[in-house]
C-alpha atoms as a PDB file:
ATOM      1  CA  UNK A   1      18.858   9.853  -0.653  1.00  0.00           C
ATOM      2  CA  UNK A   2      16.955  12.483   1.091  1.00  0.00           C
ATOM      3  CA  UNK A   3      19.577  14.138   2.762  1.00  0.00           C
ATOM      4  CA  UNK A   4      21.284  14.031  -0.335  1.00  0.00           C
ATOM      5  CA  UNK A   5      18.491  15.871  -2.578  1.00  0.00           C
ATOM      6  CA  UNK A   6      18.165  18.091   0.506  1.00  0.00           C
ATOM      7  CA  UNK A   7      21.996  19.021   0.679  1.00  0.00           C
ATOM      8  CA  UNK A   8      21.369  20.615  -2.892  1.00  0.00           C
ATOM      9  CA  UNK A   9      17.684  21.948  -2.621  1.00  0.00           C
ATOM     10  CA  UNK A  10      16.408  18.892  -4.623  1.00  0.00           C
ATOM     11  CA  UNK A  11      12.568  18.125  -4.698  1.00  0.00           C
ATOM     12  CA  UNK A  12      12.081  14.610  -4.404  1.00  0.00           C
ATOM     13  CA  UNK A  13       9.193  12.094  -4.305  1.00  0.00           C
ATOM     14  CA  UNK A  14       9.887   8.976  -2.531  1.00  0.00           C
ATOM     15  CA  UNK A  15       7.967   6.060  -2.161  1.00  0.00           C
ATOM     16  CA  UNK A  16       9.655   3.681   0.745  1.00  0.00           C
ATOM     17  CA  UNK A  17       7.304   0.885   0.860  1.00  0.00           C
ATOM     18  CA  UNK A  18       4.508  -0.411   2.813  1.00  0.00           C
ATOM     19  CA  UNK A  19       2.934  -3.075   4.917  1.00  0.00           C
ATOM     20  CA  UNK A  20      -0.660  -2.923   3.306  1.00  0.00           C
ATOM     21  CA  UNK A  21      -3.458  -4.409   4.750  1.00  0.00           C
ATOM     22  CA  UNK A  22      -6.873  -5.924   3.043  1.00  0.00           C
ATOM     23  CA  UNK A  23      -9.525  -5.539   4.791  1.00  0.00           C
ATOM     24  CA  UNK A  24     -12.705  -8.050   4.203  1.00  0.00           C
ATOM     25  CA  UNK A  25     -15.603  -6.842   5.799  1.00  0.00           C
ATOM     26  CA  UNK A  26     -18.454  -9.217   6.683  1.00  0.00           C
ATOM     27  CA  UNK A  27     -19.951  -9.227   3.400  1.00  0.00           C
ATOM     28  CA  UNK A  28     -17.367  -9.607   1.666  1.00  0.00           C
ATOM     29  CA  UNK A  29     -17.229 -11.701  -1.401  1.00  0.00           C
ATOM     30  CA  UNK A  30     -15.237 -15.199  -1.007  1.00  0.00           C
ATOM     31  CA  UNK A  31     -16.231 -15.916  -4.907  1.00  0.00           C
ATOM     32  CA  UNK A  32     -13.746 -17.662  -7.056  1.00  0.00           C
ATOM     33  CA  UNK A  33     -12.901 -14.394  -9.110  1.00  0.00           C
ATOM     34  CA  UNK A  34     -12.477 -12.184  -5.926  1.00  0.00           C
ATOM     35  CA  UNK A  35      -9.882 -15.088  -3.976  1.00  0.00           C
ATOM     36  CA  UNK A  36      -8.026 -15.151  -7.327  1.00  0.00           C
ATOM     37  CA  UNK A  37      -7.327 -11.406  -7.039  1.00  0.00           C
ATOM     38  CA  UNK A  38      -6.493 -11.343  -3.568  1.00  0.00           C
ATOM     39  CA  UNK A  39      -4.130 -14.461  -4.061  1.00  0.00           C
ATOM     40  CA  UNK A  40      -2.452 -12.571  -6.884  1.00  0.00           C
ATOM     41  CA  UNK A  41      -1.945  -9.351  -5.169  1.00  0.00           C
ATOM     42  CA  UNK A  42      -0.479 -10.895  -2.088  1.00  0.00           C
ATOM     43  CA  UNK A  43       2.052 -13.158  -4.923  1.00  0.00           C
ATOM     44  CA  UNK A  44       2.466 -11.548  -7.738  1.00  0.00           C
ATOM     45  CA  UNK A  45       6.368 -11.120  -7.924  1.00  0.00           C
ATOM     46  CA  UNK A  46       6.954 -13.398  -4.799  1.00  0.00           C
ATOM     47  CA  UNK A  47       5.161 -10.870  -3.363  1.00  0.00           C
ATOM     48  CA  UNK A  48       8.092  -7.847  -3.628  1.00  0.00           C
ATOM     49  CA  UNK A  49       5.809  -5.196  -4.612  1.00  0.00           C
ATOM     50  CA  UNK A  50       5.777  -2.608  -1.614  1.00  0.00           C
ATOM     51  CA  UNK A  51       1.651  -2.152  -2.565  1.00  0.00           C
ATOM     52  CA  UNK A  52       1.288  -6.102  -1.964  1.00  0.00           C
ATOM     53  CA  UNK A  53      -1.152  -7.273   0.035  1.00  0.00           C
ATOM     54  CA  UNK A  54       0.856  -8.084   3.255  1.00  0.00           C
ATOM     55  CA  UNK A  55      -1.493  -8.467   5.678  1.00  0.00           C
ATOM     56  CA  UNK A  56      -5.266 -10.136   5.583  1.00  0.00           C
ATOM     57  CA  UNK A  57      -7.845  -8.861   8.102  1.00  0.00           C
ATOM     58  CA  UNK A  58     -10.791 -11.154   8.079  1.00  0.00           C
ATOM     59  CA  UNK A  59     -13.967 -11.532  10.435  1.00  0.00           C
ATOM     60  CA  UNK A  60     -13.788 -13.800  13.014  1.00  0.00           C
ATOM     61  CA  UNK A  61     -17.101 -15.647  12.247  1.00  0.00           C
ATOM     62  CA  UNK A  62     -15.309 -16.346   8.554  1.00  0.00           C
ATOM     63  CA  UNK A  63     -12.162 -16.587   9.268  1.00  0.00           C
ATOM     64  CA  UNK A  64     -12.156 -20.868   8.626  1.00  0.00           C
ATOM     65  CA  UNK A  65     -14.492 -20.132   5.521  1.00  0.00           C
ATOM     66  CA  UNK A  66     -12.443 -17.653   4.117  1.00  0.00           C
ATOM     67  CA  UNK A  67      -8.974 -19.848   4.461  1.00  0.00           C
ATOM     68  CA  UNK A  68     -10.501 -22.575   2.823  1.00  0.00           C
ATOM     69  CA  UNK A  69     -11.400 -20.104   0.088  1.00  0.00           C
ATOM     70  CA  UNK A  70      -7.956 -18.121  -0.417  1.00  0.00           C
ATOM     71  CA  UNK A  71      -5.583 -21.447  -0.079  1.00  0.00           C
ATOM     72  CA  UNK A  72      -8.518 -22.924  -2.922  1.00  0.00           C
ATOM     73  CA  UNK A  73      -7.901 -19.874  -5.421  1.00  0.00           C
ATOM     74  CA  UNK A  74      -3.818 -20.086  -4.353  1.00  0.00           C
ATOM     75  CA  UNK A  75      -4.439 -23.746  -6.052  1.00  0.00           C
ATOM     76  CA  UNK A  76      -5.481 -22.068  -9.114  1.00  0.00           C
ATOM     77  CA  UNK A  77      -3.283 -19.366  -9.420  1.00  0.00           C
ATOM     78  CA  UNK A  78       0.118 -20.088  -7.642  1.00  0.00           C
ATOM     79  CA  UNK A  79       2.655 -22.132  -9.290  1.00  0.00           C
ATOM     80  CA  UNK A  80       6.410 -21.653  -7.516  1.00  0.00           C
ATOM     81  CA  UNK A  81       9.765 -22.181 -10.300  1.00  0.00           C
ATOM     82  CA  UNK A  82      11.404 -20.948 -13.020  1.00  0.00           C
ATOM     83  CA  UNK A  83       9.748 -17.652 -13.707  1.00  0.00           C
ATOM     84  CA  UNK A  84      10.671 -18.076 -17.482  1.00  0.00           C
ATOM     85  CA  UNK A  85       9.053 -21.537 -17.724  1.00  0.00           C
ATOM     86  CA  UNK A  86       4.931 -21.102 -18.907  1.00  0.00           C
ATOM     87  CA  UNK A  87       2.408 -21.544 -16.222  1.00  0.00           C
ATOM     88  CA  UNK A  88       5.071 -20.450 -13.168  1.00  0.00           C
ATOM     89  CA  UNK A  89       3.604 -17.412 -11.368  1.00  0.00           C
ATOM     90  CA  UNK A  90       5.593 -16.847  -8.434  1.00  0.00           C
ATOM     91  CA  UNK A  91       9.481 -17.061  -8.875  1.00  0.00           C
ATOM     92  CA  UNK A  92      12.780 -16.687  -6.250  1.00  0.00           C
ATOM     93  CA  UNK A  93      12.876 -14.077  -4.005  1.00  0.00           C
ATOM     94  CA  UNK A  94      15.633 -11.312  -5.069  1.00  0.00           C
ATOM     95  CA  UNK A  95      19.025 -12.439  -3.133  1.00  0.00           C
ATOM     96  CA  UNK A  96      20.083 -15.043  -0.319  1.00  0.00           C
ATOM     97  CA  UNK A  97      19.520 -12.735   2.213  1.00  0.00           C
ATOM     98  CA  UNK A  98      16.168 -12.091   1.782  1.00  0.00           C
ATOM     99  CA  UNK A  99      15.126 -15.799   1.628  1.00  0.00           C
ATOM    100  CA  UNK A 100      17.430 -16.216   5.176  1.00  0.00           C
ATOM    101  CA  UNK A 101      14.763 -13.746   6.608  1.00  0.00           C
ATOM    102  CA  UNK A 102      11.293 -14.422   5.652  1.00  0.00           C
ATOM    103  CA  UNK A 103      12.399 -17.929   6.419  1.00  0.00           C
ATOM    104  CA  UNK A 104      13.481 -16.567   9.946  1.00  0.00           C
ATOM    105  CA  UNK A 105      10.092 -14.796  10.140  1.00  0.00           C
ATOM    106  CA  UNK A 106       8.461 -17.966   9.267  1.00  0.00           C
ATOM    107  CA  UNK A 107       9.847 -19.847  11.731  1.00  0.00           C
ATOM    108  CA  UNK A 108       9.007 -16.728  14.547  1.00  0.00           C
ATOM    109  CA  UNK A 109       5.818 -17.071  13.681  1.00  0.00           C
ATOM    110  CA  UNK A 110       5.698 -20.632  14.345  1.00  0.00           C
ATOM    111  CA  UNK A 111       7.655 -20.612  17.595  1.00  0.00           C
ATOM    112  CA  UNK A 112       4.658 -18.256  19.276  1.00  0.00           C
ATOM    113  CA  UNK A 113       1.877 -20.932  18.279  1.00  0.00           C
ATOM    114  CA  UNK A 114       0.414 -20.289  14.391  1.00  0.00           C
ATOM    115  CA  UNK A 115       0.074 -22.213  11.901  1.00  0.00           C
ATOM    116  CA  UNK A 116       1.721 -21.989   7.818  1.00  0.00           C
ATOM    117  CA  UNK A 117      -0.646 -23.233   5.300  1.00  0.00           C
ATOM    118  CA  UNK A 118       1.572 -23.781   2.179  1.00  0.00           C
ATOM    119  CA  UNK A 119      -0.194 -22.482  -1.133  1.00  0.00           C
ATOM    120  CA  UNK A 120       0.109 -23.087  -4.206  1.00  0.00           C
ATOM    121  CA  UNK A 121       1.952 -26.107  -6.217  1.00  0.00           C
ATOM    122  CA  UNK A 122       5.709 -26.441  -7.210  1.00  0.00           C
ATOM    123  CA  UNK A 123       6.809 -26.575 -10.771  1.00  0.00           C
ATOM    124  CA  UNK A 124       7.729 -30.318 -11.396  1.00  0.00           C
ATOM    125  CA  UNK A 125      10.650 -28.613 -13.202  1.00  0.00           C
ATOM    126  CA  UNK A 126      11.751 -26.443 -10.689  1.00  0.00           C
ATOM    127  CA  UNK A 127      14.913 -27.439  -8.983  1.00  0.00           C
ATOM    128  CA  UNK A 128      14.184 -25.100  -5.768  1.00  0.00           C
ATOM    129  CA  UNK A 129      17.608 -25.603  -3.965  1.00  0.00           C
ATOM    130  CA  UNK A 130      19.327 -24.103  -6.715  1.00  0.00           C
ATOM    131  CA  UNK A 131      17.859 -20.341  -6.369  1.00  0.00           C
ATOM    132  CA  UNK A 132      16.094 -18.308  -3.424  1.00  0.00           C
ATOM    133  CA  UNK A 133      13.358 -19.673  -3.667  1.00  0.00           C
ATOM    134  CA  UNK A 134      10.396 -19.332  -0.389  1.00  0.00           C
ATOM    135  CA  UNK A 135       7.252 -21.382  -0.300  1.00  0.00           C
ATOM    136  CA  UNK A 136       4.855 -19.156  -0.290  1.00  0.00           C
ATOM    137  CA  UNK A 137       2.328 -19.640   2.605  1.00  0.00           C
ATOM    138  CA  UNK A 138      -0.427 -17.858   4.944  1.00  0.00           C
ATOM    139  CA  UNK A 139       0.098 -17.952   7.966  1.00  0.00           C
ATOM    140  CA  UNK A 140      -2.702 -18.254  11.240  1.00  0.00           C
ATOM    141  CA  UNK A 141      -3.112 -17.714  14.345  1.00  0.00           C
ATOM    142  CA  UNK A 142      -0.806 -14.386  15.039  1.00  0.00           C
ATOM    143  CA  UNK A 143      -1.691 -11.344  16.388  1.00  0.00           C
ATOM    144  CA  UNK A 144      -0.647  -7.772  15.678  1.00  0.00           C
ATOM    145  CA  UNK A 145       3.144  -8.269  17.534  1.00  0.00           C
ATOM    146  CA  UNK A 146       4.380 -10.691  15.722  1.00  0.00           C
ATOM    147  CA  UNK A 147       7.111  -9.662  13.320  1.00  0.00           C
ATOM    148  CA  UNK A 148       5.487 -10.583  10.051  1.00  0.00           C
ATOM    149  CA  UNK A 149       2.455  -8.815  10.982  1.00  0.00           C
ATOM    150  CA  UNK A 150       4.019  -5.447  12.168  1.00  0.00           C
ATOM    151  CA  UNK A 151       6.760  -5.489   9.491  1.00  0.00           C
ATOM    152  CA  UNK A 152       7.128  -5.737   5.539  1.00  0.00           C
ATOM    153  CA  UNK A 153       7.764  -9.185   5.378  1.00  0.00           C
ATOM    154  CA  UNK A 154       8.249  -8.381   1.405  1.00  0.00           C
ATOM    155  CA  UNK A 155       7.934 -11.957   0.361  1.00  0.00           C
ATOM    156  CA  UNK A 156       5.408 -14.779  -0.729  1.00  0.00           C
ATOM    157  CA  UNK A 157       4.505 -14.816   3.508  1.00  0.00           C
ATOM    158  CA  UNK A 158       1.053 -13.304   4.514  1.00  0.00           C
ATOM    159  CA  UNK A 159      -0.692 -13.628   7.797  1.00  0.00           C
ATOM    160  CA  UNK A 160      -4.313 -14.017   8.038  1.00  0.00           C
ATOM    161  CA  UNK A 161      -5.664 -12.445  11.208  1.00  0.00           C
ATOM    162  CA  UNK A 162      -9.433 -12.396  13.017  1.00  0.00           C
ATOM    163  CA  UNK A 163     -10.981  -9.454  13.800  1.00  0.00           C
ATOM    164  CA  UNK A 164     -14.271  -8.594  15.727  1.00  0.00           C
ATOM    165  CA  UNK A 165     -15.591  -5.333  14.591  1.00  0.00           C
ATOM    166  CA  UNK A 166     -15.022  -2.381  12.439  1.00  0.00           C
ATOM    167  CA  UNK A 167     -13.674  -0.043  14.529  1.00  0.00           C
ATOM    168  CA  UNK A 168     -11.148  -2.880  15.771  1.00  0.00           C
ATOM    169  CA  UNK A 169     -10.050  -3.494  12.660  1.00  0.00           C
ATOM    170  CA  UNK A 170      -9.756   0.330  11.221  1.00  0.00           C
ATOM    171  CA  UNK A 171      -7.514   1.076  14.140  1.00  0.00           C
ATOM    172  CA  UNK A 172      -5.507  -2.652  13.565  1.00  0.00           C
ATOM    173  CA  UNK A 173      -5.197  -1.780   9.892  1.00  0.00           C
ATOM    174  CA  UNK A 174      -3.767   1.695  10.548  1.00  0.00           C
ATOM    175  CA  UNK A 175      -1.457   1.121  13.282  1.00  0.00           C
ATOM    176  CA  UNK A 176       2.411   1.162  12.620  1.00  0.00           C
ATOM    177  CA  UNK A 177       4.839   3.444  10.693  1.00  0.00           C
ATOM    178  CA  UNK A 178       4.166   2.872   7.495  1.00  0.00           C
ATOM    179  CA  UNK A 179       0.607   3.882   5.296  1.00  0.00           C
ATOM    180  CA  UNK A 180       1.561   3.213   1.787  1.00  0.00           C
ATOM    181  CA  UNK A 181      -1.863   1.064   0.387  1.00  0.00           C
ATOM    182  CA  UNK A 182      -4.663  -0.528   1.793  1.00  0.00           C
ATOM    183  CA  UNK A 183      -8.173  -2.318   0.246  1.00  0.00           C
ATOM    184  CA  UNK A 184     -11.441  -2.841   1.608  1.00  0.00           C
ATOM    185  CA  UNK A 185     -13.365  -6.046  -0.018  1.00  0.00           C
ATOM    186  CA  UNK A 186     -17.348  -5.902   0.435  1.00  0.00           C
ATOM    187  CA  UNK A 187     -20.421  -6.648  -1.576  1.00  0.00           C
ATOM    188  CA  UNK A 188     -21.745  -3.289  -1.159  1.00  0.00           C
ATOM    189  CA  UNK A 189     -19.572  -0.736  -2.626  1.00  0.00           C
ATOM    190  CA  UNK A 190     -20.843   2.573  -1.135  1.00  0.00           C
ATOM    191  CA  UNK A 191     -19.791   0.959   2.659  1.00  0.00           C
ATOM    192  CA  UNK A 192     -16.176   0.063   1.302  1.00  0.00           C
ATOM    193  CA  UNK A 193     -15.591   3.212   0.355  1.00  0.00           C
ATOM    194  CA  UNK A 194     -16.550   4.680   3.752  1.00  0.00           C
ATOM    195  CA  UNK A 195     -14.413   2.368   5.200  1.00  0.00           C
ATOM    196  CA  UNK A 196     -11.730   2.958   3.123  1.00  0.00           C
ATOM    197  CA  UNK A 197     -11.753   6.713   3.822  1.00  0.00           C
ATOM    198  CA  UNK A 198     -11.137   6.040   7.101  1.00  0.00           C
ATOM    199  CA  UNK A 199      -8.260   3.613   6.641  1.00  0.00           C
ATOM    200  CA  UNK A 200      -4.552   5.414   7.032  1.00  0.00           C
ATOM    201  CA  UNK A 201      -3.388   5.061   3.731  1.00  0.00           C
ATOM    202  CA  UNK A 202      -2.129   6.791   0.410  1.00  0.00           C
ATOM    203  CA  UNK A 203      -4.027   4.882  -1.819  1.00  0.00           C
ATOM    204  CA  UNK A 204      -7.254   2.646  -0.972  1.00  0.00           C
ATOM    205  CA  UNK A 205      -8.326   0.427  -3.604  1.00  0.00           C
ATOM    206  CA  UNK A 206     -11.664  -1.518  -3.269  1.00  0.00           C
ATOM    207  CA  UNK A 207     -12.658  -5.123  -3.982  1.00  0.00           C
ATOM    208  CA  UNK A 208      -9.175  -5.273  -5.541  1.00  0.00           C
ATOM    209  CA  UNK A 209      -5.024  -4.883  -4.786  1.00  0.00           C
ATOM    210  CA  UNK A 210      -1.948  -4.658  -5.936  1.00  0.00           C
ATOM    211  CA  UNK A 211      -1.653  -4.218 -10.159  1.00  0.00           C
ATOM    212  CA  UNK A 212      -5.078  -5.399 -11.067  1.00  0.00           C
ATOM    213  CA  UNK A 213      -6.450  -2.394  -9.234  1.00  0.00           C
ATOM    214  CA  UNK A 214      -4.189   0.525 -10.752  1.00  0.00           C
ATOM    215  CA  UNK A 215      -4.848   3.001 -12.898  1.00  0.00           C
ATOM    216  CA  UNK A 216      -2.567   5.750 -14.259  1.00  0.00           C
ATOM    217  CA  UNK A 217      -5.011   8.588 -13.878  1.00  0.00           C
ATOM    218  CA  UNK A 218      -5.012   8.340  -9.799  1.00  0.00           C
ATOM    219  CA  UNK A 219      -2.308   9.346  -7.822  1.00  0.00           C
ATOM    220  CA  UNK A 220      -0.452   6.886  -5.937  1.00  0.00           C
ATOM    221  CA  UNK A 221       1.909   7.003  -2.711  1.00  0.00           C
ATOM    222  CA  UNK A 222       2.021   7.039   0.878  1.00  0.00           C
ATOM    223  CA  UNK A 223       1.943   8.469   4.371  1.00  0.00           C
ATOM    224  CA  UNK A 224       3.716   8.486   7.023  1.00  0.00           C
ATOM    225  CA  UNK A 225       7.199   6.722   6.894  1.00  0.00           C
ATOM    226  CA  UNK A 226       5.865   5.520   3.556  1.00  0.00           C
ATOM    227  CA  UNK A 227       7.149   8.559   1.820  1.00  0.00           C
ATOM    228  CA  UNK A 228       5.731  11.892   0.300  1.00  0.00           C
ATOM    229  CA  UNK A 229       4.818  13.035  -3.334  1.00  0.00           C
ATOM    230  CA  UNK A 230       2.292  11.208  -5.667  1.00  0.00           C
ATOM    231  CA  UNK A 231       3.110   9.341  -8.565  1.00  0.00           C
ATOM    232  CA  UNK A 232       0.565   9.405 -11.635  1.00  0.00           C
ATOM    233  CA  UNK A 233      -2.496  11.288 -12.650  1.00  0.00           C
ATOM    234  CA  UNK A 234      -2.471  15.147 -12.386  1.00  0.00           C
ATOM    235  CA  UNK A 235      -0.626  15.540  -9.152  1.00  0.00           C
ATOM    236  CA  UNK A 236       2.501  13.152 -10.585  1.00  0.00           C
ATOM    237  CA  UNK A 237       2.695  15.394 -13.183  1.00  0.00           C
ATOM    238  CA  UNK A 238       2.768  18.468 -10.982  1.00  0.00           C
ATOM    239  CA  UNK A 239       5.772  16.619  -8.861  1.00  0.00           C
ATOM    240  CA  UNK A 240       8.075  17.470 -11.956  1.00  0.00           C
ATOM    241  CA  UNK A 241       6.839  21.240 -12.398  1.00  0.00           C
ATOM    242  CA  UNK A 242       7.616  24.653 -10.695  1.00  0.00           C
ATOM    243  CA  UNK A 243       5.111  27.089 -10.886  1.00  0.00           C
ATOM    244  CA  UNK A 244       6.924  30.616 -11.954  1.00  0.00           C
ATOM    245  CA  UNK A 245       4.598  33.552 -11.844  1.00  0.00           C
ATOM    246  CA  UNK A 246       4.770  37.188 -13.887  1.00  0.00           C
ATOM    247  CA  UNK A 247       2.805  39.214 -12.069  1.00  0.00           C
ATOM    248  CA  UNK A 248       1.474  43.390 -12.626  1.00  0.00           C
ATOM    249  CA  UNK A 249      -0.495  44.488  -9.636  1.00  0.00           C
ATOM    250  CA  UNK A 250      -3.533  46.668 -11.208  1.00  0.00           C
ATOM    251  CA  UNK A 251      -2.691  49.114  -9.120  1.00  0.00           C
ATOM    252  CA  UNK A 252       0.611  50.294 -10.317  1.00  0.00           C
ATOM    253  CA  UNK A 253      -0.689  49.220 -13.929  1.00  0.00           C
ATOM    254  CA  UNK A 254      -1.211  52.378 -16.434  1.00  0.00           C
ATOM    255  CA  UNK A 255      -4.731  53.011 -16.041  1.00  0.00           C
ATOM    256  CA  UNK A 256      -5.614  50.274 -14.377  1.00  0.00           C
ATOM    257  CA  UNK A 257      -7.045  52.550 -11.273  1.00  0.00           C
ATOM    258  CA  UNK A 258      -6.777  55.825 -11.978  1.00  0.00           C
ATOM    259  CA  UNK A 259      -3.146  56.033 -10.664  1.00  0.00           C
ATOM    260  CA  UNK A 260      -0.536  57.782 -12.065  1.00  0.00           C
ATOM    261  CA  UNK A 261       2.576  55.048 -12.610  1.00  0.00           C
ATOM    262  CA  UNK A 262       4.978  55.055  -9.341  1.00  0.00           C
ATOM    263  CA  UNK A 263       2.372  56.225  -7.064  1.00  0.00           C
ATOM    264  CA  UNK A 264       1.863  54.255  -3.992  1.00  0.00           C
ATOM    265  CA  UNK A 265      -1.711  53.053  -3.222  1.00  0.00           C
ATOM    266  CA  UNK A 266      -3.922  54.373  -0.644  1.00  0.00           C
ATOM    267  CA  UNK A 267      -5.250  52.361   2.157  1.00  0.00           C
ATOM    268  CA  UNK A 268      -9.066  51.565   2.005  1.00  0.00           C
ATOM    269  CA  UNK A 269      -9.587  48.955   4.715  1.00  0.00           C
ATOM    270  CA  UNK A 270     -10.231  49.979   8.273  1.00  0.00           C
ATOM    271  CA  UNK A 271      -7.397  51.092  10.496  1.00  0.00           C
ATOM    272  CA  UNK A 272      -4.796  49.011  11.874  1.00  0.00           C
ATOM    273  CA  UNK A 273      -3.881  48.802  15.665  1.00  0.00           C
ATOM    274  CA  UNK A 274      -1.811  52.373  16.836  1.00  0.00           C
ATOM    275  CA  UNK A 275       1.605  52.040  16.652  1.00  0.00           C
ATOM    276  CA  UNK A 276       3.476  50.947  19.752  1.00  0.00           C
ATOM    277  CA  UNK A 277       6.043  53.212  21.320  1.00  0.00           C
END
């Protein structure tokens, strides 16, 4: 698409996804309201929104509290089926395909030693052989190379990973191609937002993800391989205009310096360098 728009002087703004991370520092709240949101904006939509939560950093010393938290709010909030039946919040994933291969990186991640914690219930209803449909589940025990941790898994899949200190996880959080979101999750506000500014991302949201966090009036998008241009707010707007400019110098203006019109204006400024032969 970008060569395209480029072959014909096209401005574009392109948004190409993201592998966001959510950063709980260790004051983060593990509160029934705050796991709820978290849950949802790693699910929401089986999880196929490219600002998803996709990956979970969380300090080592809480890592076991905070599972136990997350899979208890997934037992509130995610119900897998028929997305048109009432009470179903996470439906099939978009084609066969895509179930083949976050079922692939399931098993990978299983194969080099973690662990999938299924979350959620299934519809009673729900007849999951007939559709794409992919437990959703976290999954422990990774580190940063496996495959569902560097890549967008795009899917009801997200690893939960241990860190050790901030600076660990700031560079963790940052490192790969893409920079699309990220969210920092603490009790005191003023240190997630320092955190956040120094996270490698388009948009930063705090104590919050995904939907629940946006707002029209700030621009979104990425950096990186995660595209170029803002949507939203002010600087959306601006993606769609083209400043054109009508412009009379004052000095060649009638009046405007004492000049008569056509006559060139005289140097002021201190000498330039002597011409070279």
């Amino acid at each position: 698409m970008g060569a395209a728009a480029a072959a014909a002087l096209t401005p574009t703004v392109m948004e190409l996804g993201g592998n966001d991370a959510a950063v709980l520092l260790d004051d983060a709240p593990l509160d029934d309201s705050a796991m709820d949101r978290l849950v949802l904006a790693s699910m929401a939509t089986a999880g196929q929104v490219c600002m998803a939560v996709k990956r979970i950093y969380v300090p080592r010393a809480r890592h076991d509290r905070f599972v136990d938290a997350f899979t208890a709010a997934a037992a509130r909030v995610v119900r897998l089926g028929d997305p048109l039946v009432p009470g179903v919040s996470v439906g099939p994933v978009i084609s066969a395909e895509s179930a083949a291969r976050l079922r692939a990186l399931t098993d990978d991640s299983l194969r080099r030693g973690g662990r999938a914690v299924p979350l959620g219930t299934v519809c009673p209803s729900a007849d999951t052989s007939a559709g794409h449909f992919v437990r959703p589940v976290a999954l422990l025990g990774l580190d940063d190379r496996a495959p569902v941790v560097r890549e967008e898994q795009f899917g009801p899949l997200v690893p939960v990973l241990a860190y050790d200190g901030e600076d660990e996880v700031i560079a963790r959080a940052g490192a790969g191609e893409l920079g699309l979101g990220a969210s920092v999750w603490s009790a005191d506000e003023e240190r997630a937002f320092a955190v956040a500014r120094r996270l490698d991302a388009g948009f930063c949201f705090v104590n919050t993800h995904n939907r629940t966090g946006m707002s029209l009036r700030a621009p979104f998008g990425g950096v990186k391989r995660s595209g170029h241009g803002r949507e939203y707010g002010a600087e959306g707007l601006m993606e769609y205009v083209q400043p054109c400019v009508t412009h009379a110098p004052a000095a060649f203006r009638g009046g405007g310096a004492g000049m008569a019109p056509g006559a060139y204006p005289v140097p002021t400024g201190p000498p330039g360098p002597p011409p070279r032969e």
